[in-house]
C-alpha atoms as a PDB file:
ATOM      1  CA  UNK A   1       0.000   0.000   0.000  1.00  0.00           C
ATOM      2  CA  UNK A   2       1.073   3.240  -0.603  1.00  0.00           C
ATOM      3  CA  UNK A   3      -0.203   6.193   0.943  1.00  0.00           C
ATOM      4  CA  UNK A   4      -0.414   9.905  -0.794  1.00  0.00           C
ATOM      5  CA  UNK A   5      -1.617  13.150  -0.263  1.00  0.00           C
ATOM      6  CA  UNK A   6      -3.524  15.594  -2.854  1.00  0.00           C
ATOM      7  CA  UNK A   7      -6.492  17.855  -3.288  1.00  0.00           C
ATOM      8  CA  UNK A   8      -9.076  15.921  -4.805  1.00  0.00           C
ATOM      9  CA  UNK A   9     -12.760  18.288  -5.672  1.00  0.00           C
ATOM     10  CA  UNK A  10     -10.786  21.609  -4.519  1.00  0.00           C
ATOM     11  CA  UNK A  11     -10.290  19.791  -0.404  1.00  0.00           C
ATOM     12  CA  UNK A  12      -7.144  18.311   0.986  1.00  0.00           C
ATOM     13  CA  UNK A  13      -7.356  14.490   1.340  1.00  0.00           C
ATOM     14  CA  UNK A  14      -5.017  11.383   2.301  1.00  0.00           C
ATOM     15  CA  UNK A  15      -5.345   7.902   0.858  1.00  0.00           C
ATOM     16  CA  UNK A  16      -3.873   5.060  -1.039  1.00  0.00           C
ATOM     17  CA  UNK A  17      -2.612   4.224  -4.441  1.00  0.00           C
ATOM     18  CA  UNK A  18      -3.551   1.203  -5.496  1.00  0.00           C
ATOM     19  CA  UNK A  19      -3.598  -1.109  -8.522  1.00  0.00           C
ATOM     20  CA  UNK A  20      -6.987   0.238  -9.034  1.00  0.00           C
ATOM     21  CA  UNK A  21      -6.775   3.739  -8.645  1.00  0.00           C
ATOM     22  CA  UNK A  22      -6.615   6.274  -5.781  1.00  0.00           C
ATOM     23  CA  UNK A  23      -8.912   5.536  -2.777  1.00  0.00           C
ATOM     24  CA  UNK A  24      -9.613   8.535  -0.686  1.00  0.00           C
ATOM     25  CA  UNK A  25      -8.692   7.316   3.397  1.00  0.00           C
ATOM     26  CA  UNK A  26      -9.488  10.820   4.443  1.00  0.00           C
ATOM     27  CA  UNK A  27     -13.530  10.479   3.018  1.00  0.00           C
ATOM     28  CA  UNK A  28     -13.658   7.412   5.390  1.00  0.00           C
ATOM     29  CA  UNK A  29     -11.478   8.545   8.309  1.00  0.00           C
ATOM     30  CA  UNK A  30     -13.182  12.157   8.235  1.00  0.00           C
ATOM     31  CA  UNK A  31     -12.644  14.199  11.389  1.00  0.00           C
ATOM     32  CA  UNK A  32     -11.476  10.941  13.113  1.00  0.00           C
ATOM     33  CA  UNK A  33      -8.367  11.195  11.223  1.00  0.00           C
ATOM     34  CA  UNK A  34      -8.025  14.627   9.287  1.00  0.00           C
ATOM     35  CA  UNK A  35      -4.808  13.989   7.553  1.00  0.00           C
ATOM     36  CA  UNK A  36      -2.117  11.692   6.866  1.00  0.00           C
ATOM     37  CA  UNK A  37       0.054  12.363   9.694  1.00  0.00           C
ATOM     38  CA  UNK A  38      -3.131  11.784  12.070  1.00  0.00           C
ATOM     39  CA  UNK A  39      -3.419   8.143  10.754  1.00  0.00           C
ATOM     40  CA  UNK A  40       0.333   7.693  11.607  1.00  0.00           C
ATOM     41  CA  UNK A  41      -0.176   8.859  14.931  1.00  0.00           C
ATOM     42  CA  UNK A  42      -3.037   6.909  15.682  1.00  0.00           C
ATOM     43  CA  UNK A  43      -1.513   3.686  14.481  1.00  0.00           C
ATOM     44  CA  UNK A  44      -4.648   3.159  11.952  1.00  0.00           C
ATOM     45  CA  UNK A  45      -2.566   1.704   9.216  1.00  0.00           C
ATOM     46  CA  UNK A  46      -4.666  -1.608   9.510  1.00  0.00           C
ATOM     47  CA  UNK A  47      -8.005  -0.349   9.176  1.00  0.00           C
ATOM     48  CA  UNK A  48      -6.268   1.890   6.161  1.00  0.00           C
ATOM     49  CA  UNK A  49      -4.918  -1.050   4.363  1.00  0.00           C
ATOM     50  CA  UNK A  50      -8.723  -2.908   5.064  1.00  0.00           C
ATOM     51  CA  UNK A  51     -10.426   0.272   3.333  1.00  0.00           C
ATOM     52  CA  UNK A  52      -7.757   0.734   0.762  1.00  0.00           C
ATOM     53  CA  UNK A  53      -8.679  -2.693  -0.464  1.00  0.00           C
ATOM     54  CA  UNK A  54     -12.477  -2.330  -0.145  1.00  0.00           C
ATOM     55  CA  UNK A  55     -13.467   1.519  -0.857  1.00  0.00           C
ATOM     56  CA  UNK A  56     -13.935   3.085  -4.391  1.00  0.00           C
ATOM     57  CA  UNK A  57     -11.303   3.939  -6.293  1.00  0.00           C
ATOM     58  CA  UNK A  58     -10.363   6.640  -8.842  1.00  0.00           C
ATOM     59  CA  UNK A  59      -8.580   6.724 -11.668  1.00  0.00           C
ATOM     60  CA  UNK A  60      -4.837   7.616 -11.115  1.00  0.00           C
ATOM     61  CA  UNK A  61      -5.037  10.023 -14.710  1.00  0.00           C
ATOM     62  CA  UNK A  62      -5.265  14.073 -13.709  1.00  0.00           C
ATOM     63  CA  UNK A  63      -4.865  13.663 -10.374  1.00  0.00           C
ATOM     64  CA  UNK A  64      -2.426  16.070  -8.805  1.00  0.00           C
ATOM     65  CA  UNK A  65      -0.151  14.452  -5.884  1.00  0.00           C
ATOM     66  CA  UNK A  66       1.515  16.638  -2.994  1.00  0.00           C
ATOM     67  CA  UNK A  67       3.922  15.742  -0.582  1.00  0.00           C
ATOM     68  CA  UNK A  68       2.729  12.747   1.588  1.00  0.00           C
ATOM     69  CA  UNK A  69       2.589  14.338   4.783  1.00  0.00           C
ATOM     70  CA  UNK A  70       2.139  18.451   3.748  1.00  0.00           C
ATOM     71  CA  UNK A  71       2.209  19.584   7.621  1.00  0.00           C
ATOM     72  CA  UNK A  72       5.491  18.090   8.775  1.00  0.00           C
ATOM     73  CA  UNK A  73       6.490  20.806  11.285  1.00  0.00           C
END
């Protein structure tokens, strides 16, 4: 699994490129987990890999990636 960050319908998200496509973590997380870093933190990377495997997915083509974890200060 690997995770990404971007701005997907003009709002920041997290989630996970996969052979599929992009699933967006941060739509199922919401304010449990707001970003990237969050997840980390709260050790979520199982039910992340679970989702990443079982949510929607969208197609890797336009999408517009920014560094994994943006608010590393």
């Amino acid at each position: 699994m690997k995770l990404a960050s971007l701005i997907l319908d003009g709002r920041p998200t997290f989630g996970a490129v996969t052979e599929r496509g992009f699933v967006d973590l941060g739509r199922h997380f919401g304010a449990r987990c707001p970003d990237l870093r969050a997840l980390l933190a709260q050790d979520l990377l199982d039910e992340a890999r679970a989702q990443a495997g079982a949510g929607p997915a969208i197609a890797l083509d336009g999408l517009a990636f920014e560094l994994p974890i943006p608010n590393l200060d």
